[in-house]
N, C-alpha and C. Protein backbone atom coordinates (compact mmCIF):
# COMPACT_ATOMS: atom_id res chain seq x y z
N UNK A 1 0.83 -1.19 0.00
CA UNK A 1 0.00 0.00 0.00
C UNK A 1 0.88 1.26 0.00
N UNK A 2 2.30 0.95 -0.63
CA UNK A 2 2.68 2.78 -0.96
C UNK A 2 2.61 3.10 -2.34
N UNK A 3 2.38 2.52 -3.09
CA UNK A 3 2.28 3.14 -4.28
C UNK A 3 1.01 3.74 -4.75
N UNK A 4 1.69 5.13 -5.25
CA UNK A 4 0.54 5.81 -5.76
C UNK A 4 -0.30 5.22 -6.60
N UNK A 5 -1.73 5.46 -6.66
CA UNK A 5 -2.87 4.99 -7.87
C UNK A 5 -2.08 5.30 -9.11
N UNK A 6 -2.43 4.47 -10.06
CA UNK A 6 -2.33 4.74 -11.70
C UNK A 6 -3.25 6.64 -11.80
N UNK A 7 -2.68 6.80 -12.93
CA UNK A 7 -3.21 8.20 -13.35
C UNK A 7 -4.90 8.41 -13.41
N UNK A 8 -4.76 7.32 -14.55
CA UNK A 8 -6.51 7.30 -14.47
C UNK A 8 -7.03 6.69 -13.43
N UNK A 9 -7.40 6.17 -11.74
CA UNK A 9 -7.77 5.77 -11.37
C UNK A 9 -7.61 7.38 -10.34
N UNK A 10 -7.00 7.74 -10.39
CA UNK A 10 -6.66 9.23 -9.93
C UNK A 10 -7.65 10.39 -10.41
N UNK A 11 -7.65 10.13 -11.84
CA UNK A 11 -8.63 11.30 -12.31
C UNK A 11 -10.50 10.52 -11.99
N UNK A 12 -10.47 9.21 -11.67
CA UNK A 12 -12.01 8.77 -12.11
C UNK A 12 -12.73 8.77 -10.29
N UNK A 13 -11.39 9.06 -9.35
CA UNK A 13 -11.62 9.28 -8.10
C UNK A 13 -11.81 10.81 -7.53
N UNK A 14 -10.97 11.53 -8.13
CA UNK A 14 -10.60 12.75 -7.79
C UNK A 14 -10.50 13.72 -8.91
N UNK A 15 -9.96 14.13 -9.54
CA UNK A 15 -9.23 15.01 -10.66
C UNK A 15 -10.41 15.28 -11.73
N UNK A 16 -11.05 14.37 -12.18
CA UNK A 16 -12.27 14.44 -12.96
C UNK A 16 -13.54 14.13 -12.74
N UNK A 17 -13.43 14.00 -11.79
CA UNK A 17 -14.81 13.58 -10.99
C UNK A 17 -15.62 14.65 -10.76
N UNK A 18 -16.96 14.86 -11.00
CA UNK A 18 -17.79 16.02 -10.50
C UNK A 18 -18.69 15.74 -10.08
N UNK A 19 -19.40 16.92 -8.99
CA UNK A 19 -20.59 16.60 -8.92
C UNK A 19 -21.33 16.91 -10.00
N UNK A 20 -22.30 15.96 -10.11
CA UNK A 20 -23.55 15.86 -11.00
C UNK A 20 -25.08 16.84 -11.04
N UNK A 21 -25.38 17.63 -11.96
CA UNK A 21 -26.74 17.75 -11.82
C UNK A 21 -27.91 17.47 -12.60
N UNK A 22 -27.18 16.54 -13.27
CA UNK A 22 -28.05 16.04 -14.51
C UNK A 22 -27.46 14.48 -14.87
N UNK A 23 -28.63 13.92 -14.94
CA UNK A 23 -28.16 12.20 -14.79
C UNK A 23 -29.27 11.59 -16.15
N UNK A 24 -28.06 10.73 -17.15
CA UNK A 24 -28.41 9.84 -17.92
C UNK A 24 -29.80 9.08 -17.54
N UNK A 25 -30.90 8.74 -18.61
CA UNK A 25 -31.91 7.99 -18.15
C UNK A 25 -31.32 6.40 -18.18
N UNK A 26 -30.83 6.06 -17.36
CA UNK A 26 -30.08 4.81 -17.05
C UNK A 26 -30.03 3.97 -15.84
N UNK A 27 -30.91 2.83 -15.35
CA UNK A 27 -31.03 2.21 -14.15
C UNK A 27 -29.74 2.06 -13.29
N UNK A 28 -29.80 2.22 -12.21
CA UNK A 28 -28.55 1.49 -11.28
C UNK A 28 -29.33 0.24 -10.71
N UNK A 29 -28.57 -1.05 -10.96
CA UNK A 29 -28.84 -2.15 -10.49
C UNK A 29 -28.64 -2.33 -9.45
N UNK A 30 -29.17 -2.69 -8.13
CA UNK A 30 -29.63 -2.86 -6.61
C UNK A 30 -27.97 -3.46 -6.15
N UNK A 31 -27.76 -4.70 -7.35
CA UNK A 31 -26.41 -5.32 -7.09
C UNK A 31 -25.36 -4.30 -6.74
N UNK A 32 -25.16 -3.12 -7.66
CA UNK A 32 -24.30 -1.89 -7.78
C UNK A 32 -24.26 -1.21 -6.68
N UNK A 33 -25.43 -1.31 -5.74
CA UNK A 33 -25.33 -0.41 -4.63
C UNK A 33 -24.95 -1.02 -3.47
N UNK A 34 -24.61 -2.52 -3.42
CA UNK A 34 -24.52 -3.10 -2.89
C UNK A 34 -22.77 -3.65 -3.10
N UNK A 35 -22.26 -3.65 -3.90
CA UNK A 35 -20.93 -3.69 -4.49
C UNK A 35 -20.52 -2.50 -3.90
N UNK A 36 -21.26 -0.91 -3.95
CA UNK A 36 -20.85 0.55 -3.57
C UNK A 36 -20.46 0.09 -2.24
N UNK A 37 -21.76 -0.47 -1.32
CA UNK A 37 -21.53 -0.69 0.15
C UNK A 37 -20.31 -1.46 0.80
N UNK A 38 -19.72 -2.78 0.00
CA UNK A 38 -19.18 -3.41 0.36
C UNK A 38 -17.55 -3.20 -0.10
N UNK A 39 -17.66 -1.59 -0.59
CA UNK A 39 -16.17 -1.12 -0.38
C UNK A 39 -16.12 -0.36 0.65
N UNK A 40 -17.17 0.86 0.57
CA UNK A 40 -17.03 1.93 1.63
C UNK A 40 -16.65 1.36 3.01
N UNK A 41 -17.21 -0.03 3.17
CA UNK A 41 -17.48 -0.45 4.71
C UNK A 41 -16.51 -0.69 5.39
N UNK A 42 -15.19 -0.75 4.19
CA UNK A 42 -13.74 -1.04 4.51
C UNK A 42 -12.83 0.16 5.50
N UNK A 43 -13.86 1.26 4.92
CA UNK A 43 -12.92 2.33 5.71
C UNK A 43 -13.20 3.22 6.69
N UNK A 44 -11.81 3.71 7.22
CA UNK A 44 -11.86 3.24 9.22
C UNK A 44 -12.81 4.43 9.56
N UNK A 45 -13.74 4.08 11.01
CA UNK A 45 -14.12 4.62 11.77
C UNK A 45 -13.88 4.71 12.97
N UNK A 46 -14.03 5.67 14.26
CA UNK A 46 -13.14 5.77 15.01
C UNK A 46 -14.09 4.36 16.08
N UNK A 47 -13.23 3.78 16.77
CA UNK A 47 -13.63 2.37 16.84
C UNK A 47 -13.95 0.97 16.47
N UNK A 48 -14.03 1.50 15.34
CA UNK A 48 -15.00 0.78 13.94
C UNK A 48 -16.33 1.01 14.01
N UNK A 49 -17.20 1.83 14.42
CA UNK A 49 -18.38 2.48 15.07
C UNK A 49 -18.86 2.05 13.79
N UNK A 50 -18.23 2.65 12.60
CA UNK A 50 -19.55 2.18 11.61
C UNK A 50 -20.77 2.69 11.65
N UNK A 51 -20.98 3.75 12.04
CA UNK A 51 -22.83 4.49 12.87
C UNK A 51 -23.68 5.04 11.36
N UNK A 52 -23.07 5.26 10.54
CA UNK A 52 -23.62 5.64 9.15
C UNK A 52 -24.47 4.38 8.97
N UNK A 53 -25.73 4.79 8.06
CA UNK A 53 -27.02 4.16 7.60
C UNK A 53 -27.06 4.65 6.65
N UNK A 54 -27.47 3.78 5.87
CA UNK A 54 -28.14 4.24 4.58
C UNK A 54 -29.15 3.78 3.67
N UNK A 55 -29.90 5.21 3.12
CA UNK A 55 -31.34 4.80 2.30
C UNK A 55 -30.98 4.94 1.05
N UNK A 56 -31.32 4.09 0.44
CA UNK A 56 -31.34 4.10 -1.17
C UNK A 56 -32.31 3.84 -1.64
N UNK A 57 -32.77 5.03 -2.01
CA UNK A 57 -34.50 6.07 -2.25
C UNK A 57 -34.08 5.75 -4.07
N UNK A 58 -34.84 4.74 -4.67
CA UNK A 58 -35.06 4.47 -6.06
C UNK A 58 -36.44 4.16 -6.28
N UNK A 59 -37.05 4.23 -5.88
CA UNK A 59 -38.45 3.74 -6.47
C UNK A 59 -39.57 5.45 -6.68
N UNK A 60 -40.71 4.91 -7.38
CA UNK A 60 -40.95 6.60 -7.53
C UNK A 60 -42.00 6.39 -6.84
N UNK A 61 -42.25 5.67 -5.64
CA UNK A 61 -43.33 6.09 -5.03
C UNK A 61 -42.46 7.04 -2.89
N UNK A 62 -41.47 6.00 -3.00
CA UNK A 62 -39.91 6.89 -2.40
C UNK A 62 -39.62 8.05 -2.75
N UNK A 63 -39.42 8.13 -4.00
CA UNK A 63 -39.01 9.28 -4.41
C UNK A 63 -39.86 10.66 -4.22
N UNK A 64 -40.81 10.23 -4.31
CA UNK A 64 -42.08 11.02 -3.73
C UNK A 64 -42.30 11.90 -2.80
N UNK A 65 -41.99 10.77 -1.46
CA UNK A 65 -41.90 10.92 -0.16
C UNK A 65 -40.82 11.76 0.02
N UNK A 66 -39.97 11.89 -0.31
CA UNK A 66 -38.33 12.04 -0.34
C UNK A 66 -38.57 14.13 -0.98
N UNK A 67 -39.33 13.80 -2.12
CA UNK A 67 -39.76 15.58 -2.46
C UNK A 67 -40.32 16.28 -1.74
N UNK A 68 -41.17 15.73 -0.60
CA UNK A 68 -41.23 16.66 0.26
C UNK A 68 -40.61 17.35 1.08
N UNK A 69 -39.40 17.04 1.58
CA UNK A 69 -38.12 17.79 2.37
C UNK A 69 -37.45 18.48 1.45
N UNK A 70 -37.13 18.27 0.13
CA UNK A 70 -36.35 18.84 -0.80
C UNK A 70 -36.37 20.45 -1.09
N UNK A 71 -35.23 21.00 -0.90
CA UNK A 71 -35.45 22.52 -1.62
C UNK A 71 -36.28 22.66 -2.49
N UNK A 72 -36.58 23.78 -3.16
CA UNK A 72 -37.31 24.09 -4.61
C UNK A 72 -35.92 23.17 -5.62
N UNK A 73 -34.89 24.31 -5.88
CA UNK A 73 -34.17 24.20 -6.56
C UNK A 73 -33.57 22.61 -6.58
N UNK A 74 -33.41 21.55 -5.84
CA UNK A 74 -32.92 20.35 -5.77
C UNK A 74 -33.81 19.37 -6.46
N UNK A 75 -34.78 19.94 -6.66
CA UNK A 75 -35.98 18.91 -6.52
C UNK A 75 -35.89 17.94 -8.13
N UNK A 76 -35.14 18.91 -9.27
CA UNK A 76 -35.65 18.44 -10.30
C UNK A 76 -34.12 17.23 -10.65
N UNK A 77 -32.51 17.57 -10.08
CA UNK A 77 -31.96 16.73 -10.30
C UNK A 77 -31.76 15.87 -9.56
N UNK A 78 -32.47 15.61 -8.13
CA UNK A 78 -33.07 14.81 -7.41
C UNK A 78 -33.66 13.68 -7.96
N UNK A 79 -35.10 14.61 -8.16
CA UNK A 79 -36.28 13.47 -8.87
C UNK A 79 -35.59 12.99 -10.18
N UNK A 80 -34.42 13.58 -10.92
CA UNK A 80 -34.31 12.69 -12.10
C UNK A 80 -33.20 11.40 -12.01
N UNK A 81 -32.41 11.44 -11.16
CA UNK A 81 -31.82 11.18 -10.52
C UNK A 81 -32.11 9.55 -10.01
N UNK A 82 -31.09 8.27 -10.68
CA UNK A 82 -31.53 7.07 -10.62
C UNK A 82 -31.68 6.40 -9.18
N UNK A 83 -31.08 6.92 -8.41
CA UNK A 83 -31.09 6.62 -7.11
C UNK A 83 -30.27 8.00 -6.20
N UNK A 84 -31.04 7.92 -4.89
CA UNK A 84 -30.79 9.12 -3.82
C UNK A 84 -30.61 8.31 -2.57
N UNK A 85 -29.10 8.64 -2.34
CA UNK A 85 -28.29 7.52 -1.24
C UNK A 85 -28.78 9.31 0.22
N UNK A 86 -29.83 8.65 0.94
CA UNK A 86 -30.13 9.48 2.81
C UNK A 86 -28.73 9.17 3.37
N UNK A 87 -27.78 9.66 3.83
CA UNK A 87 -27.05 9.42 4.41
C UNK A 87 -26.89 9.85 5.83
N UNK A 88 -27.22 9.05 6.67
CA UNK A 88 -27.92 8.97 8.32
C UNK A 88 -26.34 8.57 8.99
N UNK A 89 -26.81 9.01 10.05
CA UNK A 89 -26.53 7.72 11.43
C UNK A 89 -27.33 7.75 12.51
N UNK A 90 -26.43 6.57 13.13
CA UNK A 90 -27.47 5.90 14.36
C UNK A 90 -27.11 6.62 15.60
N UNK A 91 -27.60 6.97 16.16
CA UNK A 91 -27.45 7.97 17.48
C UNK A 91 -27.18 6.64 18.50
N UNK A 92 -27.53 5.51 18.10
CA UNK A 92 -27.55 4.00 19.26
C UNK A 92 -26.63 3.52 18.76
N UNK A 93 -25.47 4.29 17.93
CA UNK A 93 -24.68 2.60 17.14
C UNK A 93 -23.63 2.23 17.98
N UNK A 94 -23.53 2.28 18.69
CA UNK A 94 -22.82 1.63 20.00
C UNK A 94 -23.28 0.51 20.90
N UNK A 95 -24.78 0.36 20.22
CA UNK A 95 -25.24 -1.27 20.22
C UNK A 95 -24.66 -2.46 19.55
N UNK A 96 -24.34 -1.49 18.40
CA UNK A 96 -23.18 -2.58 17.48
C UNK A 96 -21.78 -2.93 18.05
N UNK A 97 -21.46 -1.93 18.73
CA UNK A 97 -20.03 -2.03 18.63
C UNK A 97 -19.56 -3.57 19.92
N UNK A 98 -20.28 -4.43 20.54
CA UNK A 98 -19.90 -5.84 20.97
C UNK A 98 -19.39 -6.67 19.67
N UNK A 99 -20.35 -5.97 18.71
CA UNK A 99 -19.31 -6.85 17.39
C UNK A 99 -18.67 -6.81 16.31
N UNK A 100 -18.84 -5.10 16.74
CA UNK A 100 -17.74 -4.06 15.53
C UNK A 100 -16.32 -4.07 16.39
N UNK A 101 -16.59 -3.94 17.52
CA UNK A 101 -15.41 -3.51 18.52
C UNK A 101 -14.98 -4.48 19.90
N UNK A 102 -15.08 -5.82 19.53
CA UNK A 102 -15.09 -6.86 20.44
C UNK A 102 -13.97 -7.32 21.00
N UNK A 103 -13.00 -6.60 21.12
CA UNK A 103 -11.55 -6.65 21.88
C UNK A 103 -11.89 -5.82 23.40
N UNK A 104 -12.65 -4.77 23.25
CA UNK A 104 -12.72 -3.83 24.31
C UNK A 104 -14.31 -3.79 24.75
N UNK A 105 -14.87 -3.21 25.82
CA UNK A 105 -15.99 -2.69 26.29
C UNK A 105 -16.01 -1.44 25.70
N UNK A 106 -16.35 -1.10 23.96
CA UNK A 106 -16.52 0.16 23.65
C UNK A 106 -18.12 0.91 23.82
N UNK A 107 -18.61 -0.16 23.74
CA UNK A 107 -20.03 0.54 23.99
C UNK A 107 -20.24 1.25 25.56
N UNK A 108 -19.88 0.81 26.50
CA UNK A 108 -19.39 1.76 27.72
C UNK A 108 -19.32 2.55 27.36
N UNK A 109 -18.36 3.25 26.29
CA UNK A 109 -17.56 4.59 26.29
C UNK A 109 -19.08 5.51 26.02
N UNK A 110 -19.91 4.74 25.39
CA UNK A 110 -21.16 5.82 24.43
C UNK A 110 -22.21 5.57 25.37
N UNK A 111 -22.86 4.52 25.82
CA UNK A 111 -24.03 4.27 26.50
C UNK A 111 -23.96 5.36 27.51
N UNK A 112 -25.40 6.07 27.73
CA UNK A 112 -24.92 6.78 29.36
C UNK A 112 -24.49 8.65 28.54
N UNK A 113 -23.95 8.59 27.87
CA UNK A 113 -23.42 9.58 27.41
C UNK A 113 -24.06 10.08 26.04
N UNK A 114 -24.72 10.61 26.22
CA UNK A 114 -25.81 11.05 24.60
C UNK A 114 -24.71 11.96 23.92
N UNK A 115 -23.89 13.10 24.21
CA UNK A 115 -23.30 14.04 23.46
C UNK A 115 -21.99 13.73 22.98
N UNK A 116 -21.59 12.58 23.53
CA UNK A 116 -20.53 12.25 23.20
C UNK A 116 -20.77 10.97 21.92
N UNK A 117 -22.13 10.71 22.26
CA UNK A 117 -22.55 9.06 21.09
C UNK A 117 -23.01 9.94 19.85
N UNK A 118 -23.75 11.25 20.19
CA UNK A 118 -24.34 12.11 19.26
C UNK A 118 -22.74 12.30 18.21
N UNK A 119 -21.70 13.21 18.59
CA UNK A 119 -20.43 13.79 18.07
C UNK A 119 -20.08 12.47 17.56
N UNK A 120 -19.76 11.32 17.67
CA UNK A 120 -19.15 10.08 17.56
C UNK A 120 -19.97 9.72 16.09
N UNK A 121 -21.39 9.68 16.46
CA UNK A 121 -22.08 9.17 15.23
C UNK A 121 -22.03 9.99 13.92
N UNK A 122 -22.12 11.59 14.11
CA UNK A 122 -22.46 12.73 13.16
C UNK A 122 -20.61 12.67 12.34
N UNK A 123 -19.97 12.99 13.41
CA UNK A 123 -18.75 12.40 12.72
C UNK A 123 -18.02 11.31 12.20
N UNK A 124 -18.62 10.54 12.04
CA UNK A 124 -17.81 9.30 11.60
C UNK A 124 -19.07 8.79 10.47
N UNK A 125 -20.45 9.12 10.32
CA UNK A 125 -21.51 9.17 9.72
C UNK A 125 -20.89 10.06 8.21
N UNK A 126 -20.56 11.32 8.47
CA UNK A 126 -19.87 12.10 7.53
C UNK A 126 -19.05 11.42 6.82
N UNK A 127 -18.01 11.42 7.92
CA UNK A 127 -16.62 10.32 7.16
C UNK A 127 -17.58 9.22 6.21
N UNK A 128 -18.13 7.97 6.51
CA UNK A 128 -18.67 6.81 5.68
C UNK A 128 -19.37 7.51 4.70
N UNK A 129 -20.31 9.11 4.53
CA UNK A 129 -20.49 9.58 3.74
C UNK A 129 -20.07 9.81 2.36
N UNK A 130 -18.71 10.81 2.67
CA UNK A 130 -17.35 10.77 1.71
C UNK A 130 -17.25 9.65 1.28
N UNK A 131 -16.74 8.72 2.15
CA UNK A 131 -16.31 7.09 1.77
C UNK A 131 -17.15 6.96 0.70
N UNK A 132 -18.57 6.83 0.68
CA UNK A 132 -19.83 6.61 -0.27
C UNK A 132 -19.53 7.23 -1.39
N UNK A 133 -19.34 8.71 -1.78
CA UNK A 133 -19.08 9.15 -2.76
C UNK A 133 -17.91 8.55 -3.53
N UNK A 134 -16.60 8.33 -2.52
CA UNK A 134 -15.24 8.09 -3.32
C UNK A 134 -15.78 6.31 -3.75
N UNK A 135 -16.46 5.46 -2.90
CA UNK A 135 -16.65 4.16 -3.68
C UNK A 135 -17.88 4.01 -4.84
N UNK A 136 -18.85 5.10 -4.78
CA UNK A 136 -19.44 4.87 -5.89
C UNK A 136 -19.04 5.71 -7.88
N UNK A 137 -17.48 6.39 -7.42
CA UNK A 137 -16.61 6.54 -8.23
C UNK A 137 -15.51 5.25 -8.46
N UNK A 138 -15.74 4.59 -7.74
CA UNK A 138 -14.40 3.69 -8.13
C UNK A 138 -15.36 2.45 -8.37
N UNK A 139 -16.77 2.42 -8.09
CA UNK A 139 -17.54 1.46 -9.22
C UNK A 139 -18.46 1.98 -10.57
N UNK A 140 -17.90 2.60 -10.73
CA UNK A 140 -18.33 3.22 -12.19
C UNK A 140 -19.78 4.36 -11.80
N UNK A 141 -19.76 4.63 -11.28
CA UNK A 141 -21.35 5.61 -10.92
C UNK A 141 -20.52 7.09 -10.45
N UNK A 142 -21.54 8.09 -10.75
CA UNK A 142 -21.15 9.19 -10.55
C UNK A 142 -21.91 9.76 -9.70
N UNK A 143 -21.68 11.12 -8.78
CA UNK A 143 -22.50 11.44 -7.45
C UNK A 143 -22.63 12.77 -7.47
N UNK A 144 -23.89 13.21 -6.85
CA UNK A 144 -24.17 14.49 -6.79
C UNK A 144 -24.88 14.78 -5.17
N UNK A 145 -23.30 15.19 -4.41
CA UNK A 145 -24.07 14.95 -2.85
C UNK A 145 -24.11 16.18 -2.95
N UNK A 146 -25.57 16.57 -1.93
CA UNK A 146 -25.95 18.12 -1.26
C UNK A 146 -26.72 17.99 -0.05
N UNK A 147 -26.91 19.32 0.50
CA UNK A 147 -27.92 19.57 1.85
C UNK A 147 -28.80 20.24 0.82
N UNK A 148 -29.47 21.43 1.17
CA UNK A 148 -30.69 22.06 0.34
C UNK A 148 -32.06 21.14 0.73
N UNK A 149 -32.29 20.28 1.94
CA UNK A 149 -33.12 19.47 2.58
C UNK A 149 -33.84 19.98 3.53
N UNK A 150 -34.70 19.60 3.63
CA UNK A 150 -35.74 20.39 5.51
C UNK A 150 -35.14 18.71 6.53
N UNK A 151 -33.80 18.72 7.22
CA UNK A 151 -33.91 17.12 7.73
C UNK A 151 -34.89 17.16 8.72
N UNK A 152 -35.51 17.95 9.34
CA UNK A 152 -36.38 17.22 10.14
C UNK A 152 -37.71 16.71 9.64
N UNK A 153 -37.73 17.25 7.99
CA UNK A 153 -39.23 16.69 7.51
C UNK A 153 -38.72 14.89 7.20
N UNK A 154 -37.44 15.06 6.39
CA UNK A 154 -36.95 14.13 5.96
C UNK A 154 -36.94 12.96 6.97
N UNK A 155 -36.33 13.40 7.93
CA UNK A 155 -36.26 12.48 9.20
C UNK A 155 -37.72 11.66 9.73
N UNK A 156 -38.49 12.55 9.81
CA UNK A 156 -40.19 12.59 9.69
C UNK A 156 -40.67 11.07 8.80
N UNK A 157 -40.85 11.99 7.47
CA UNK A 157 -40.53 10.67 6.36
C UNK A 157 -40.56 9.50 6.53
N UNK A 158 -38.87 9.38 6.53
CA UNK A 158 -37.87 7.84 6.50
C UNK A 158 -37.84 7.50 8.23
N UNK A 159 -37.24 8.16 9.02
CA UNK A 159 -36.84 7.76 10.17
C UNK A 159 -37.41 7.42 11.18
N UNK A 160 -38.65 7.96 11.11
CA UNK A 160 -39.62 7.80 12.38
C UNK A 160 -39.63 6.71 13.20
N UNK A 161 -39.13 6.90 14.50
CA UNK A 161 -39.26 5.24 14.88
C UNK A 161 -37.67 4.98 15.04
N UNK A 162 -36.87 5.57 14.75
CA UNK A 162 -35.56 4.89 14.98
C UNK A 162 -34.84 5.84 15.44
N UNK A 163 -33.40 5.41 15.66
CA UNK A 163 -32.52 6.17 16.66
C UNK A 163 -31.54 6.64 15.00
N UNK A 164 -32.16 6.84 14.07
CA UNK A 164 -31.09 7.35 12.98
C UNK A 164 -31.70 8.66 12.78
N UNK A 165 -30.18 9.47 12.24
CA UNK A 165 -31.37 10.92 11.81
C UNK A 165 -30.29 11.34 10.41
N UNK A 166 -30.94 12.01 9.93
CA UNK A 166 -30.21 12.52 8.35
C UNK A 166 -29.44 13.26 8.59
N UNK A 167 -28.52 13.08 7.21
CA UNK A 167 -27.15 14.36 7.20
C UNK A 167 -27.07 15.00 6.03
N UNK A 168 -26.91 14.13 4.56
CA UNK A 168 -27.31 14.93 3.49
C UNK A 168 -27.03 13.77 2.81
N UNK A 169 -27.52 13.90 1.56
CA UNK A 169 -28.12 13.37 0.49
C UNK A 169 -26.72 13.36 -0.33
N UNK A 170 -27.02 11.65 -1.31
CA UNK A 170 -25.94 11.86 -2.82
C UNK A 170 -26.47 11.31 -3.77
N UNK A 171 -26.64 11.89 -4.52
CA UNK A 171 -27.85 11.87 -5.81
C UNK A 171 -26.19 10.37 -6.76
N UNK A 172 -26.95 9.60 -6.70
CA UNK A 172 -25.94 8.33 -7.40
C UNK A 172 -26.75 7.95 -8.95
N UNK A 173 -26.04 8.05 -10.12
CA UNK A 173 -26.19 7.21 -11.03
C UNK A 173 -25.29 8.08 -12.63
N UNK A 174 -25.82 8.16 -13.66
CA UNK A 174 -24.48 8.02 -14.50
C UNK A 174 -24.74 9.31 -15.31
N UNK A 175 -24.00 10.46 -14.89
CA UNK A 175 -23.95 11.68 -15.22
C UNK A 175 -24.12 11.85 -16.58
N UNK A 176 -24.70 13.27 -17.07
CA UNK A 176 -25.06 13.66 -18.01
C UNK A 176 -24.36 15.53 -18.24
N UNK A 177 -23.14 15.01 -18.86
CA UNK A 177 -22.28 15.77 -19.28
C UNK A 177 -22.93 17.41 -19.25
N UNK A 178 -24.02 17.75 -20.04
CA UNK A 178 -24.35 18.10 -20.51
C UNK A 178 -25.02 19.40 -19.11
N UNK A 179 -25.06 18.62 -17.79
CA UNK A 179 -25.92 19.56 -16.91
C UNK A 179 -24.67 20.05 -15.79
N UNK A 180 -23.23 19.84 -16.23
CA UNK A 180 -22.10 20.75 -15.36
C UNK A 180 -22.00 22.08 -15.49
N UNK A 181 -21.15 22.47 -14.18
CA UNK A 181 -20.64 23.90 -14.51
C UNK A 181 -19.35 23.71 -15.15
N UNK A 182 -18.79 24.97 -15.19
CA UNK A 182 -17.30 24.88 -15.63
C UNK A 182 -16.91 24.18 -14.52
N UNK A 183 -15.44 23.76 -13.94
CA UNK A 183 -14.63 23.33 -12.85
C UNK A 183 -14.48 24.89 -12.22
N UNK A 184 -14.79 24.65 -10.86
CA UNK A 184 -14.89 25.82 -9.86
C UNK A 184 -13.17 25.74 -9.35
N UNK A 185 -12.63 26.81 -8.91
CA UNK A 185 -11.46 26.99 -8.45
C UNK A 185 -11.50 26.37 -6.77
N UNK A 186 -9.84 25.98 -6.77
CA UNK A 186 -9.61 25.41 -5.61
C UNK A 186 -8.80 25.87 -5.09
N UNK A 187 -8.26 26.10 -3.58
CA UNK A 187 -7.75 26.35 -2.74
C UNK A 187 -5.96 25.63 -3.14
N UNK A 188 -4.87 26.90 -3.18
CA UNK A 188 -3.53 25.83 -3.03
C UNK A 188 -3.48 25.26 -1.82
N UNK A 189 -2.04 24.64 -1.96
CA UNK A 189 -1.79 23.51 -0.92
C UNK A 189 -1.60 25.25 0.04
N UNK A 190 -0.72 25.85 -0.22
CA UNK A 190 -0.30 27.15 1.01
C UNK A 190 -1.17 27.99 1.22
N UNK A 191 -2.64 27.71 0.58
CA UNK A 191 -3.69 28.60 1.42
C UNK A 191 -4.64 28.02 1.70
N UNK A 192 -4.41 26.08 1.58
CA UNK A 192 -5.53 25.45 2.92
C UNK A 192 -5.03 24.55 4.14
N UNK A 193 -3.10 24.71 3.92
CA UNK A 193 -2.36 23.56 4.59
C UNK A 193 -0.78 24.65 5.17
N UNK A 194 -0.57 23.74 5.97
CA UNK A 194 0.39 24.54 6.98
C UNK A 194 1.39 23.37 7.01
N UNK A 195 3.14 23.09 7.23
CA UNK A 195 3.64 22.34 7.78
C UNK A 195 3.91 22.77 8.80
N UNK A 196 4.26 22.09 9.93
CA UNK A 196 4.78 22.89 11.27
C UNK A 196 5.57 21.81 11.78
């Protein structure tokens, strides 16, 4: 694991990759999202907490449900949009961790302690987020994550009933050239990074 990626596996992760606002009329197969899952799951969380959930909102009677939290403006590359990955966590996922984290008593650390299970989940929920985007680039699908959501309608919705709550949305399936901006400017390394 020191060698850098090949070039193109560089640009189809990072370098050329965009977000999406316009998506090919083209199915994503259930298998695909499930191939997506079983890379992301590889990478680390603090414990192995693992607290990220996820909805994969494809059907149009979902999709439906799903337009009601939506901005105005989100709504249309949303709804066109072959699948819409909710990207949650579990405010309880420290129920898991006897068999995410079975060397130690980690669930101790969270039980008992809501603000510390809350920070634990929202952050490491994020992280598996990212993860989501960078693995459904390295299985051929392209992503268009945003907020522009009402989460507590959303939450309403999908969640009711459970200890998960929303974070933001990634519009997944196979971009349509045609609905980008130009490439937006980025930050150098010496005006977002420091050595010390």
């Amino acid at each position: 694991m020191t060698q850098t990626l090949d070039e193109a596996s560089l640009d189809r992760l990072f370098r050329e990759a965009r977000t999406q606002n316009k998506w090919q009329d083209r199915p994503v197969p259930d298998s695909k999202l499930e191939e997506l899952y079983n890379l992301l799951k590889f990478a680390p969380t603090s414990a192995n907490s693992s607290p990220a959930r996820f909805i994969f909102v494809r059907t149009a009677e979902a999709k439906a449900r799903l337009k009601q939290a939506l901005s105005p403006g989100n709504v249309e590359k949303t709804m066109t949009a072959p699948v819409v990955a909710i990207i949650a966590h579990d405010t309880a996922f420290y129920d898991k961790l006897p068999f995410l984290f079975p060397h130690a008593d980690a669930r101790s650390w969270f039980a008992g302690n809501p603000a510390f299970a809350e920070t634990t989940a929202f952050r490491n929920g994020t992280l598996q987020g990212a993860y989501l985007i960078l693995a459904a680039r390295a299985v051929g699908l392209d992503a268009g994550p945003m907020s522009g959501f009402d989460n507590a309608k959303l939450d309403e919705v999908f969640l009711a009933g459970t200890s998960w709550k929303s974070n933001f949305l990634v519009n997944l399936g196979y971009g349509d050239p045609t609905g980008l901006f130009p490439r937006s400017p980025r930050l150098s390394f010496d005006e977002a990074a420091r050595l010390e």
